[in-house]
C-alpha atoms as a PDB file:
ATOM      1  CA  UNK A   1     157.689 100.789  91.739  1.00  0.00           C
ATOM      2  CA  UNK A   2     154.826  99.050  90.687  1.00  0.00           C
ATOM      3  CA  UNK A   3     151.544 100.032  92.048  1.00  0.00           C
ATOM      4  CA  UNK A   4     150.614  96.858  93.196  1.00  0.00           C
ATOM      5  CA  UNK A   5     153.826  97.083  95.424  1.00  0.00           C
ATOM      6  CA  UNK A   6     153.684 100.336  96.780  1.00  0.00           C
ATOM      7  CA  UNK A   7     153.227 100.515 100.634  1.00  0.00           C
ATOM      8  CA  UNK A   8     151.486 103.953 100.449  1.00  0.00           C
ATOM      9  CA  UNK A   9     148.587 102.613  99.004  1.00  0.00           C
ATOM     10  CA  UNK A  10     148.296  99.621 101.386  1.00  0.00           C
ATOM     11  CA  UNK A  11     148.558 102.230 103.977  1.00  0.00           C
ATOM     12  CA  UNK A  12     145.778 104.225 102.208  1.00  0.00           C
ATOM     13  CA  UNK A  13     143.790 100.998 102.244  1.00  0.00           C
ATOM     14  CA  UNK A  14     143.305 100.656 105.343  1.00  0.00           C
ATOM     15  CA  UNK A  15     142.587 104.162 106.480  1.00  0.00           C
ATOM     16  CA  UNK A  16     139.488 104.810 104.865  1.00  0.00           C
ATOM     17  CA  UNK A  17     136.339 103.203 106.279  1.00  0.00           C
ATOM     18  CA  UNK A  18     135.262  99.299 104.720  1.00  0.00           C
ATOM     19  CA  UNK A  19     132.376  99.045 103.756  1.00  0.00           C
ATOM     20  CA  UNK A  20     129.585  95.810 104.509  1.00  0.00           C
ATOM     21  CA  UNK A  21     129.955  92.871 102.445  1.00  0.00           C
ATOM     22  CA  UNK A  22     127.396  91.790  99.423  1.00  0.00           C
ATOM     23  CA  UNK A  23     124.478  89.563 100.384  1.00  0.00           C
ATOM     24  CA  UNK A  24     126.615  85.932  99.459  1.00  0.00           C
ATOM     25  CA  UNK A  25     123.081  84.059  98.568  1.00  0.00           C
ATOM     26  CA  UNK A  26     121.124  85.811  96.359  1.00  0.00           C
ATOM     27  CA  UNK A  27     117.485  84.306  96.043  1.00  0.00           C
ATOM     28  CA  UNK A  28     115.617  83.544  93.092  1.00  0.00           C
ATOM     29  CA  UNK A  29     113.245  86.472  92.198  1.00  0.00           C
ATOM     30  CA  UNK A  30     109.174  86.081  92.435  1.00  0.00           C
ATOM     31  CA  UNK A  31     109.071  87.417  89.118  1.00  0.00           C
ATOM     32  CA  UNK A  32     111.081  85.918  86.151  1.00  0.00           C
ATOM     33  CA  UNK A  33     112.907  88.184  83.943  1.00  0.00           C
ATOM     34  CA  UNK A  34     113.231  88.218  79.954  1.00  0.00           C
ATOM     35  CA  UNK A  35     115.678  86.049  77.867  1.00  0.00           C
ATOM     36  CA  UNK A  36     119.137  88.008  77.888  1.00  0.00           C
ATOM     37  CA  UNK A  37     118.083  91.083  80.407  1.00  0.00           C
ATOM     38  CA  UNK A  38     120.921  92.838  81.157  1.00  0.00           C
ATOM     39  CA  UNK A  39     122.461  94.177  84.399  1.00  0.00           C
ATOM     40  CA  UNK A  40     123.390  97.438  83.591  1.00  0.00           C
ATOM     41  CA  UNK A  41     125.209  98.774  86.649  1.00  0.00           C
ATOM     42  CA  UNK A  42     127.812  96.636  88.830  1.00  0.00           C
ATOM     43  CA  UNK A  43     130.912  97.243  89.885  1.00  0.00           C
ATOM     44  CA  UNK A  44     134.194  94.664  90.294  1.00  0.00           C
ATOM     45  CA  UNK A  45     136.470  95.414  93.292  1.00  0.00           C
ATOM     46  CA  UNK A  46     139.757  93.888  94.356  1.00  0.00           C
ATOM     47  CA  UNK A  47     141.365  91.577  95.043  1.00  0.00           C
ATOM     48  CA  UNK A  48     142.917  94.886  97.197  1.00  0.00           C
ATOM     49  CA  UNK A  49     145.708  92.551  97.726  1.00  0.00           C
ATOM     50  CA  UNK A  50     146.491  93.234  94.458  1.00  0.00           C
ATOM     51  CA  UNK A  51     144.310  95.918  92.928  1.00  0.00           C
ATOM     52  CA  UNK A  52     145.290  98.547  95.643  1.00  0.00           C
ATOM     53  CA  UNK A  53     142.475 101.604  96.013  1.00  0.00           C
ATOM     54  CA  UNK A  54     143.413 104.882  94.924  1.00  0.00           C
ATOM     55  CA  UNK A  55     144.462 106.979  97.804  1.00  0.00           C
ATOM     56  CA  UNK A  56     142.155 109.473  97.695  1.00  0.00           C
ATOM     57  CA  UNK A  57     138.879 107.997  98.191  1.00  0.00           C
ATOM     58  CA  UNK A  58     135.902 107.951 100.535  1.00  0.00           C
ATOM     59  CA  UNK A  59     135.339 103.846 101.715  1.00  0.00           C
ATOM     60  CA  UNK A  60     137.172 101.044 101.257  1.00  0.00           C
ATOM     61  CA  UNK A  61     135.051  97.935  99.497  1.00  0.00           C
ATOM     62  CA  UNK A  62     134.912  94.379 100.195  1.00  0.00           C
ATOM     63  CA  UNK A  63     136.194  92.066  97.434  1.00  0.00           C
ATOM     64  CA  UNK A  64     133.994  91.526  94.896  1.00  0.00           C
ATOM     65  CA  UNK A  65     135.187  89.178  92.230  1.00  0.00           C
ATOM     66  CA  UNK A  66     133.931  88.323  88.834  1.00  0.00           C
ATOM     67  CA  UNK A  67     132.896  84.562  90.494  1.00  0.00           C
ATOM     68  CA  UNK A  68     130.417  85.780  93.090  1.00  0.00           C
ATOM     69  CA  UNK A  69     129.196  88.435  90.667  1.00  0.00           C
ATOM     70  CA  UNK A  70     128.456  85.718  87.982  1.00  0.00           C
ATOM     71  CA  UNK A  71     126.914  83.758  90.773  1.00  0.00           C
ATOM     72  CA  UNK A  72     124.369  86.604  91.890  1.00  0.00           C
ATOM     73  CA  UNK A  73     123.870  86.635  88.146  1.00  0.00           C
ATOM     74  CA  UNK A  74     122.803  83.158  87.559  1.00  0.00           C
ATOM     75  CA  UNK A  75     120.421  83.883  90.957  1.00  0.00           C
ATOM     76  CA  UNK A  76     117.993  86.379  89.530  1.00  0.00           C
ATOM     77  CA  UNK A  77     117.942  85.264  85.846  1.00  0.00           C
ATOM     78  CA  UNK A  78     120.080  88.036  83.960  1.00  0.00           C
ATOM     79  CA  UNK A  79     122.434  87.202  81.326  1.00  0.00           C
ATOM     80  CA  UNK A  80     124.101  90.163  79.990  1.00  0.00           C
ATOM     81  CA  UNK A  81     126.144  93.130  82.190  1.00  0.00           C
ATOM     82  CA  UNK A  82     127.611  96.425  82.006  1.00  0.00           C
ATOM     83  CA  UNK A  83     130.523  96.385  84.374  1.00  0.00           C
ATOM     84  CA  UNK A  84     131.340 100.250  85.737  1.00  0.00           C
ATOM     85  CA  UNK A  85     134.625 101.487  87.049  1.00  0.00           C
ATOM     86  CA  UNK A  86     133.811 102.418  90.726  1.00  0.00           C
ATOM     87  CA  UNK A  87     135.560 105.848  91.905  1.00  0.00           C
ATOM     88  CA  UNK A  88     137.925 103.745  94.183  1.00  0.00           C
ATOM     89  CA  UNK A  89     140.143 102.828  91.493  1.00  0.00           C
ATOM     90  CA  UNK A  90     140.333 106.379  90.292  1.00  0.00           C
ATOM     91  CA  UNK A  91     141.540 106.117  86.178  1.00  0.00           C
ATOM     92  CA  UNK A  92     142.989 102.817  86.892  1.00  0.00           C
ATOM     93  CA  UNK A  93     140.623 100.425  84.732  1.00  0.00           C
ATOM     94  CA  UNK A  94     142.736  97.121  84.947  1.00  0.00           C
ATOM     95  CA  UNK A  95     140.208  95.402  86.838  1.00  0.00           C
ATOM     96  CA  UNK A  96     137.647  96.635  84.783  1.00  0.00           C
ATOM     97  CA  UNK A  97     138.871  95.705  81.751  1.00  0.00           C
ATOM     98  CA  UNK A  98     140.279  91.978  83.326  1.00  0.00           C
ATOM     99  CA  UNK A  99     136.277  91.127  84.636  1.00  0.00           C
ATOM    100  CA  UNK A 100     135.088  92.098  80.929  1.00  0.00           C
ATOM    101  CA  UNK A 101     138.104  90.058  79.086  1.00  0.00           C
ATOM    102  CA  UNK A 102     137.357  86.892  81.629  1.00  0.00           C
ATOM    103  CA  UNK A 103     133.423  86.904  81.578  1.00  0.00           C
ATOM    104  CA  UNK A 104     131.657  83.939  79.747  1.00  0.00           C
ATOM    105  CA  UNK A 105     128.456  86.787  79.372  1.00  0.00           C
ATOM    106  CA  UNK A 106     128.041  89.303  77.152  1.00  0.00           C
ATOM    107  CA  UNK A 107     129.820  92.248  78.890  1.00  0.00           C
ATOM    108  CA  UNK A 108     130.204  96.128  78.298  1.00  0.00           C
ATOM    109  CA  UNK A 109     131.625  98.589  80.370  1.00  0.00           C
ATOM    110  CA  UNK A 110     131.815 102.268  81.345  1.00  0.00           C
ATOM    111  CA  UNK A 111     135.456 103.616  82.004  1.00  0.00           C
ATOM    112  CA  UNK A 112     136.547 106.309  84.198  1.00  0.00           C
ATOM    113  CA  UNK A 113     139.577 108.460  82.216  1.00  0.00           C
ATOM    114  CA  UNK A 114     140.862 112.035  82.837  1.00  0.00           C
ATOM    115  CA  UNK A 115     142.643 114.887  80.295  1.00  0.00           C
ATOM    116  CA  UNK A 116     145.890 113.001  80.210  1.00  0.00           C
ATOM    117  CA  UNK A 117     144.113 109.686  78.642  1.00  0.00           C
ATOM    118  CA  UNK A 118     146.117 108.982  74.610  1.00  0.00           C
ATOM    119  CA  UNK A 119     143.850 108.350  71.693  1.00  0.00           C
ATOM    120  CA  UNK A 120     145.762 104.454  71.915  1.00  0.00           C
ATOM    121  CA  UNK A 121     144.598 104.286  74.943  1.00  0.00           C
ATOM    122  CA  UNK A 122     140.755 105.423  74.246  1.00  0.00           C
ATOM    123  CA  UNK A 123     141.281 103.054  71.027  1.00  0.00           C
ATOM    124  CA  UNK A 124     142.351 100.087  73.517  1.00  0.00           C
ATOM    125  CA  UNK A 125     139.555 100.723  76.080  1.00  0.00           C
ATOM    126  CA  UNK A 126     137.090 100.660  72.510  1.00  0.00           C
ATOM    127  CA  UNK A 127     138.371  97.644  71.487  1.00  0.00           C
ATOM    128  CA  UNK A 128     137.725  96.229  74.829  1.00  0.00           C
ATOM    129  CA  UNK A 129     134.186  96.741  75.096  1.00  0.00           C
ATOM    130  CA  UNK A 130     134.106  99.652  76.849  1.00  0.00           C
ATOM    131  CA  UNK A 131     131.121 102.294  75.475  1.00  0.00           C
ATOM    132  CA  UNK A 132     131.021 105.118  78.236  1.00  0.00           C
ATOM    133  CA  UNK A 133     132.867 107.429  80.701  1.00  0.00           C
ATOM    134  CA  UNK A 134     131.684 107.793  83.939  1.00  0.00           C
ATOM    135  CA  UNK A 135     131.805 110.965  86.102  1.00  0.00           C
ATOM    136  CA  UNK A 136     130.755 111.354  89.319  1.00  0.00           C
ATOM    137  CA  UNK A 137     130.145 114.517  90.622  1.00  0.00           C
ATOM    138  CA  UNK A 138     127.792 113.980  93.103  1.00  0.00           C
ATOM    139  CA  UNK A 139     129.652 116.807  95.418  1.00  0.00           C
ATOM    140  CA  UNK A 140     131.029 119.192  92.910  1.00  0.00           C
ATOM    141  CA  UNK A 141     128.139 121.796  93.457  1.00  0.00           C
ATOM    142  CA  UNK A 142     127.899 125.799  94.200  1.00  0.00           C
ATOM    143  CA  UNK A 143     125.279 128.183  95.568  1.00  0.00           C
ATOM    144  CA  UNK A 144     124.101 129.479  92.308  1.00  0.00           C
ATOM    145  CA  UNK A 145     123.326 126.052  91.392  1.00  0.00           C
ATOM    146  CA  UNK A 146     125.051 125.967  88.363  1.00  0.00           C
ATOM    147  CA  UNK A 147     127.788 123.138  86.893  1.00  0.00           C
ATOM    148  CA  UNK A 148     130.814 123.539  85.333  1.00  0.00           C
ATOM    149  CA  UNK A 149     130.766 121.432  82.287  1.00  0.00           C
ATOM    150  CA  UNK A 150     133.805 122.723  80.291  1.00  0.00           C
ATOM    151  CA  UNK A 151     136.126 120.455  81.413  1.00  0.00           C
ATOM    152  CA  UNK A 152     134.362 117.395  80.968  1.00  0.00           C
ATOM    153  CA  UNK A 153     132.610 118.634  77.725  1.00  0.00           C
ATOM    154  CA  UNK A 154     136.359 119.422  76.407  1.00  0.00           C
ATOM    155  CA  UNK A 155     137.400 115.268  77.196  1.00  0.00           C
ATOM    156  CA  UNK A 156     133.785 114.222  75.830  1.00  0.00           C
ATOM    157  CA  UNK A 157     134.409 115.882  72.080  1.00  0.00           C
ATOM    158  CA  UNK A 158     137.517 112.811  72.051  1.00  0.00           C
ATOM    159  CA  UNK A 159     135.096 110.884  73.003  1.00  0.00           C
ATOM    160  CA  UNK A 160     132.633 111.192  70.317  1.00  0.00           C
ATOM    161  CA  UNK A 161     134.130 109.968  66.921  1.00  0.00           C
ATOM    162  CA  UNK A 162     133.787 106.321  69.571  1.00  0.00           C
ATOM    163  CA  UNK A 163     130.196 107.067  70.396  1.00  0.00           C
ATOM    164  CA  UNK A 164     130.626 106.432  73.652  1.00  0.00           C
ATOM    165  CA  UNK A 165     128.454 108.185  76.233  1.00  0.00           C
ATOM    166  CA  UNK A 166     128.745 110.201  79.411  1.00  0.00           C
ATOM    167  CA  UNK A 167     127.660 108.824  82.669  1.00  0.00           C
ATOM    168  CA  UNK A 168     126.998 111.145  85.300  1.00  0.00           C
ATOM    169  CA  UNK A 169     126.602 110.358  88.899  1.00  0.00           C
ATOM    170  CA  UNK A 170     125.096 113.583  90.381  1.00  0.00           C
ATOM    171  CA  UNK A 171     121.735 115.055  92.517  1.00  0.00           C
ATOM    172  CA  UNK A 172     119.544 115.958  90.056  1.00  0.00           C
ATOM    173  CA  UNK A 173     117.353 118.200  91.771  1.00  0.00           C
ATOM    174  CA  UNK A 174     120.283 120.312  92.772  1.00  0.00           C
ATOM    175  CA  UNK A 175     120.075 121.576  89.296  1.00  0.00           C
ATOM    176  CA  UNK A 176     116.913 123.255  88.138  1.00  0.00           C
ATOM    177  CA  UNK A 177     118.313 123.954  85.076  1.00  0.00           C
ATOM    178  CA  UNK A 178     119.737 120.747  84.274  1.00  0.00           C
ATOM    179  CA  UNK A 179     118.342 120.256  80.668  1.00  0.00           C
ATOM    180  CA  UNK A 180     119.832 123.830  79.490  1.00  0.00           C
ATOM    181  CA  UNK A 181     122.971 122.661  81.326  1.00  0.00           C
ATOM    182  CA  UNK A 182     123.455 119.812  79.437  1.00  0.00           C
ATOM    183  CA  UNK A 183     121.656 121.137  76.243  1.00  0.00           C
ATOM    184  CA  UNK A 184     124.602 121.261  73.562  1.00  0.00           C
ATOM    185  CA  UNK A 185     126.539 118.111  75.210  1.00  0.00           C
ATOM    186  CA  UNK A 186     128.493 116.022  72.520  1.00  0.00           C
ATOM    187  CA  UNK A 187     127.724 112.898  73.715  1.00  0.00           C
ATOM    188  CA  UNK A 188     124.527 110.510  75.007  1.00  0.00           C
ATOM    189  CA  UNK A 189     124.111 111.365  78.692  1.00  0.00           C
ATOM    190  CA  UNK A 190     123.102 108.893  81.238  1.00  0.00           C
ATOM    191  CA  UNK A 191     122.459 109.745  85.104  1.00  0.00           C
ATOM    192  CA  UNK A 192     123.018 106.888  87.325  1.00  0.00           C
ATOM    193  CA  UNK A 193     120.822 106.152  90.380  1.00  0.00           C
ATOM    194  CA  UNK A 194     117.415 107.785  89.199  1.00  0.00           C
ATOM    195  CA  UNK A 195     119.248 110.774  89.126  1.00  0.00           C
ATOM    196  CA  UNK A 196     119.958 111.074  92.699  1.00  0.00           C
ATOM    197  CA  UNK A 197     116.816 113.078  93.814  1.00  0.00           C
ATOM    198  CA  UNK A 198     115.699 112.791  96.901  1.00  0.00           C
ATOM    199  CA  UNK A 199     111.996 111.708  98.098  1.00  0.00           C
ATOM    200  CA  UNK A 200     109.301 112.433  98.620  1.00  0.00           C
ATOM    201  CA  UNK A 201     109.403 115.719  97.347  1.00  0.00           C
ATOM    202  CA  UNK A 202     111.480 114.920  94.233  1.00  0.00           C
ATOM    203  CA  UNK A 203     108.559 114.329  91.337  1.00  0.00           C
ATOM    204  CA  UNK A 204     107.977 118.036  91.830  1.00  0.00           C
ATOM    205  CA  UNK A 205     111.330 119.277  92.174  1.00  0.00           C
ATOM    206  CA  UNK A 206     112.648 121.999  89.282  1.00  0.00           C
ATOM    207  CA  UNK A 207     115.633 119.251  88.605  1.00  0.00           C
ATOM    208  CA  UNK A 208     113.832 116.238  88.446  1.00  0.00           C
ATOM    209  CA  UNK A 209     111.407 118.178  85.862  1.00  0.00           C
ATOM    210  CA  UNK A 210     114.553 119.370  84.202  1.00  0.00           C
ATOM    211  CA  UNK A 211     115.580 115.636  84.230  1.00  0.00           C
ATOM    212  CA  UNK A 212     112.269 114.635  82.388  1.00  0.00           C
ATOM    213  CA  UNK A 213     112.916 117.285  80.025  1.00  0.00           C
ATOM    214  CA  UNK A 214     116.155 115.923  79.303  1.00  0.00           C
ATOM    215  CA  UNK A 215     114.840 112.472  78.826  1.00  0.00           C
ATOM    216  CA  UNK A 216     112.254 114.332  76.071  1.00  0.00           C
ATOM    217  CA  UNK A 217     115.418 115.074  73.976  1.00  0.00           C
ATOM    218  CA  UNK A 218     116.140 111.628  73.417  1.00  0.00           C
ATOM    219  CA  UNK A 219     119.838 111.541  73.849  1.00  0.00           C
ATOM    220  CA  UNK A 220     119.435 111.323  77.899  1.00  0.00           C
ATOM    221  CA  UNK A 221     118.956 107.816  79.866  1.00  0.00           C
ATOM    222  CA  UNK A 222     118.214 107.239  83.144  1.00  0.00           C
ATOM    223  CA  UNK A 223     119.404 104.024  85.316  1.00  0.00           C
ATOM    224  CA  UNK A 224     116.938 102.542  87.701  1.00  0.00           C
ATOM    225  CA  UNK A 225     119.512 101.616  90.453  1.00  0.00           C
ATOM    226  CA  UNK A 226     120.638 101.899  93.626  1.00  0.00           C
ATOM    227  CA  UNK A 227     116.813 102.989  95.615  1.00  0.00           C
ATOM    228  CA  UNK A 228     118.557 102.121  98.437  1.00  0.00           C
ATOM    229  CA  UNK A 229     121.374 105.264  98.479  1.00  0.00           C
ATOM    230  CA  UNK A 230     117.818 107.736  97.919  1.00  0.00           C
ATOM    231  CA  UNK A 231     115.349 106.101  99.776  1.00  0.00           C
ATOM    232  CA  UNK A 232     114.467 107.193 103.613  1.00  0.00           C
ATOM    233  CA  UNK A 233     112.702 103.918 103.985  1.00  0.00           C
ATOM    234  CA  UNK A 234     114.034  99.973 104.013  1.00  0.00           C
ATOM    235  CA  UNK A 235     113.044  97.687 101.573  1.00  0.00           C
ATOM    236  CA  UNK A 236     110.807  97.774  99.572  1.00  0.00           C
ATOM    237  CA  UNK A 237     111.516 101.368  99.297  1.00  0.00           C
ATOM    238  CA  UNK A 238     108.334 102.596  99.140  1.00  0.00           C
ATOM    239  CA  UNK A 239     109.124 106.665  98.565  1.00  0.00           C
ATOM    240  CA  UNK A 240     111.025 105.381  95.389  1.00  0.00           C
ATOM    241  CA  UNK A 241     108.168 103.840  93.715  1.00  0.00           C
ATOM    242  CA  UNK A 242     106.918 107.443  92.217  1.00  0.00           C
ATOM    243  CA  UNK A 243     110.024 108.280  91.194  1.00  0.00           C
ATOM    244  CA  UNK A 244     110.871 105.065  89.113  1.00  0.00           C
ATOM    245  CA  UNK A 245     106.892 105.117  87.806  1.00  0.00           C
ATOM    246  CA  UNK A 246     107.392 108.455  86.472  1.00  0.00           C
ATOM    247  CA  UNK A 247     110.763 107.712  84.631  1.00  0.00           C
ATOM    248  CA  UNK A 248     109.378 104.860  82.854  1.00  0.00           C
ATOM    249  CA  UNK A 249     106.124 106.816  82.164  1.00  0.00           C
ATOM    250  CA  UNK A 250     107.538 109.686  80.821  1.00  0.00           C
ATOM    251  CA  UNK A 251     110.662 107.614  78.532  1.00  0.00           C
ATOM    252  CA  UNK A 252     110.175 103.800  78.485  1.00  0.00           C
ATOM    253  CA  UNK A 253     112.537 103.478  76.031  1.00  0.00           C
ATOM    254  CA  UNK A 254     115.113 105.768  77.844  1.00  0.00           C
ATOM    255  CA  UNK A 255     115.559 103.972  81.422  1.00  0.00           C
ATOM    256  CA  UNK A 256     117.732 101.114  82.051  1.00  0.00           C
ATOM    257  CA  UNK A 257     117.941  98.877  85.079  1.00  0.00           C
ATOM    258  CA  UNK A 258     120.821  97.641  87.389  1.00  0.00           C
ATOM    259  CA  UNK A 259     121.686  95.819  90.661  1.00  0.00           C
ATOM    260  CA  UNK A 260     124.628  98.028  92.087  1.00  0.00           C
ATOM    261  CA  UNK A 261     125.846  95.107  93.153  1.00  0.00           C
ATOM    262  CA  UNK A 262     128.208  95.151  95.712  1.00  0.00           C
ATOM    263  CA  UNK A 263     125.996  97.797  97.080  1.00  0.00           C
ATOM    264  CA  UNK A 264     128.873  99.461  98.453  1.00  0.00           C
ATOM    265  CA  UNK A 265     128.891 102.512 101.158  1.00  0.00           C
ATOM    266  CA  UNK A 266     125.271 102.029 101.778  1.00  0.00           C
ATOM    267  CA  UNK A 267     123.447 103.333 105.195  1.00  0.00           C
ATOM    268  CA  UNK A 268     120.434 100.460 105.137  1.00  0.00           C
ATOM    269  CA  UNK A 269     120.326  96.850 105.690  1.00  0.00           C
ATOM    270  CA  UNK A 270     122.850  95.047 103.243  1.00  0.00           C
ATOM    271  CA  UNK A 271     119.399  94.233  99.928  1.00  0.00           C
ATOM    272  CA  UNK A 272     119.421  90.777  98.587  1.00  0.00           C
ATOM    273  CA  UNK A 273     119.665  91.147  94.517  1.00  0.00           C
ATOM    274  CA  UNK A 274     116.365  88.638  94.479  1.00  0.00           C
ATOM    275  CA  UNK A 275     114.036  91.702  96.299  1.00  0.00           C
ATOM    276  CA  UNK A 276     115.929  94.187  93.979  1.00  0.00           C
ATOM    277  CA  UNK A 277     114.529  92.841  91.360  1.00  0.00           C
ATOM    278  CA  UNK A 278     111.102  91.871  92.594  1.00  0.00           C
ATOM    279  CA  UNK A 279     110.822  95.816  93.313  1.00  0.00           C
ATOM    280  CA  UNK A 280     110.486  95.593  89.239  1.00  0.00           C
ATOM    281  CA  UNK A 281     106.663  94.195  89.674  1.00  0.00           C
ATOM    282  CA  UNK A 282     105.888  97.385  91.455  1.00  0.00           C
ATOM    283  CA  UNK A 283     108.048  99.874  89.181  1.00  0.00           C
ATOM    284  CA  UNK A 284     107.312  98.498  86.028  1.00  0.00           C
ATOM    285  CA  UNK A 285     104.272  96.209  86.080  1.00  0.00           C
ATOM    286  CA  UNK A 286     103.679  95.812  82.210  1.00  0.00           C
ATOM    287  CA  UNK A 287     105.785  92.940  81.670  1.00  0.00           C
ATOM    288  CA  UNK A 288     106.385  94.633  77.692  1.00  0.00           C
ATOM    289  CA  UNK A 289     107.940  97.943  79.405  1.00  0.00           C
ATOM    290  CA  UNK A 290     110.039  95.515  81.519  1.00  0.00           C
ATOM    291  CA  UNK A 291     111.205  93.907  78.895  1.00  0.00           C
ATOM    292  CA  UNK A 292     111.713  97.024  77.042  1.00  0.00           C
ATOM    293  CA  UNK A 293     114.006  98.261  79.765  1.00  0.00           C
ATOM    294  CA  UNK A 294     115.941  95.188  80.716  1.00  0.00           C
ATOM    295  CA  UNK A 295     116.753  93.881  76.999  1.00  0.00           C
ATOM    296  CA  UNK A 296     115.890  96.426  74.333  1.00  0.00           C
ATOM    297  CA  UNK A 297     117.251  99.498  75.583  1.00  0.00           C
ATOM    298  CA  UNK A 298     120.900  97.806  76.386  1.00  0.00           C
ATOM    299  CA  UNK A 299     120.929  97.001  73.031  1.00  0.00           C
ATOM    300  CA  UNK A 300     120.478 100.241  71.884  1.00  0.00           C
ATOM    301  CA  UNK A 301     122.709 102.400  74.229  1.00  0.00           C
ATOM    302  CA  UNK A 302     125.527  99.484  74.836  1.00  0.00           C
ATOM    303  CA  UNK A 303     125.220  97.866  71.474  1.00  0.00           C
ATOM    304  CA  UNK A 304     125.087  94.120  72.473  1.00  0.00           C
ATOM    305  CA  UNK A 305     123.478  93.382  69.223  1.00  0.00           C
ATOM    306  CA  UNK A 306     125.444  94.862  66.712  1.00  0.00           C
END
């Protein structure tokens, strides 16, 4: 039976919590952003009608089409995207891949793939415009604080003859020995969210420093997204502010920026993309940095210019 058939998965849909909807009128930003900056986290959900979630999962999105995404786009002046598979689809990419094929923008995206992936397949998701794998392992943790990288460095050596990189969604400073962790990985490494630390304690923190280490090496990025899932305070997310100044400080040309739009499974007022990217005045205040982040450093991770 075909997936988008199967009344398991309806069922599934419905049992795990929804989440709030995306802010429908983005405002125009105070500050006005470079000639093609790029968006480089957002997600694509639905329609669940006929994308069903994967069963095992922890919220249930709103739709969130290509339309209203290219909309919010348009809004706060950003003309380039990197479209990410969110963990409700599991290794299922067709909507992924759909958005990227249907966009009239420049559009790259990170995959989410297991052991049993074929090299046709890896080829197909290349050809595509996909140029990373995303794992999130946010709650795969243990006392000792260590992580168990064999598995995922065993799928990343496939990876590398693409050179694709490794996303990461994880806590950071639940790791102070992140950089030797992660020393010998095969591929680029990018940690999504700032790296998940938690203020106001986290510039100080044995992972975060491990983090900045990391970023030394120069094959580790950072994205500046999501303040909202780290922050203890509403917008503007003022315990954030240290955290972002620092990353861009220590590795300008190693941070990248993104909405996170939807903004799904978040526990603070529902942002408006315009303030998300007005927080970029206070973050990054030389407008050359900003520029840096939001146009030259997609270039060289993604590879919208080659």
């Amino acid at each position: 039976m075909s997936p988008d058939l199967d009344p398991a998965l309806h069922e599934a849909h419905s049992a795990a919590p929804h989440c709030a909807a995306y802010n429908p009128d983005p405002r125009v930003p105070h500050i006005t952003l470079p000639p093609l900056s790029c968006d480089c986290h957002a997600h694509i959900c639905g329609p669940a009608a006929r994308y069903p979630y994967a069963r095992e999962r922890i919220y249930t999105p709103p739709d969130a089409l290509l339309p209203a995404y290219l909309n919010m786009l348009q809004a706060i002046g950003v003309q380039r995207a990197v479209l990410v598979q969110p963990s409700v689809y599991g290794t299922d990419n067709r909507v992924l891949l759909k958005a990227m094929n249907e966009s009239p923008l420049a559009v790259c995206g990170v995959a989410v793939i297991d052991h049993s992936v074929s090299d046709d397949e890896l080829e197909r998701l290349h050809q595509a415009g996909v140029r990373g794998a995303r794992f999130n392992l946010v709650d795969v943790r243990n006392p000792s604080g260590q992580l168990d990288l064999s598995p995922v460095r065993d799928l990343a050596e496939r990876l590398a003859r693409f050179a694709w990189h490794a996303e990461f969604l994880l806590h950071a400073d639940d790791y102070p020995d992140l950089d030797r962790l992660f020393a010998d990985f095969p591929l680029d490494i990018v940690f999504g969210h700032l790296g998940y630390v938690r203020p106001p304690l986290a510039v100080d923190n044995r992972g975060f420093q491990a983090l900045l280490k990391l970023l030394d090496s120069g094959r580790c990025w950072v994205k500046l997204t999501g303040p909202m899932r780290i922050s203890a305070d509403e917008m503007p997310y003022p315990d954030v502010i240290p955290l972002a100044r620092t990353l861009v400080d220590r590795a300008p040309e190693r941070v990248l920026w993104g909405s996170d739009w939807p903004h799904v499974i978040i526990n603070k007022a529902m942002p408006n993309d315009g303030d998300l990217v007005d927080l970029l005045a206070s973050w990054i205040p030389d407008t050359d940095r900003r520029r840096q982040v939001l146009v030259d450093n997609p270039d060289l991770l993604y590879g919208f210019s080659a």
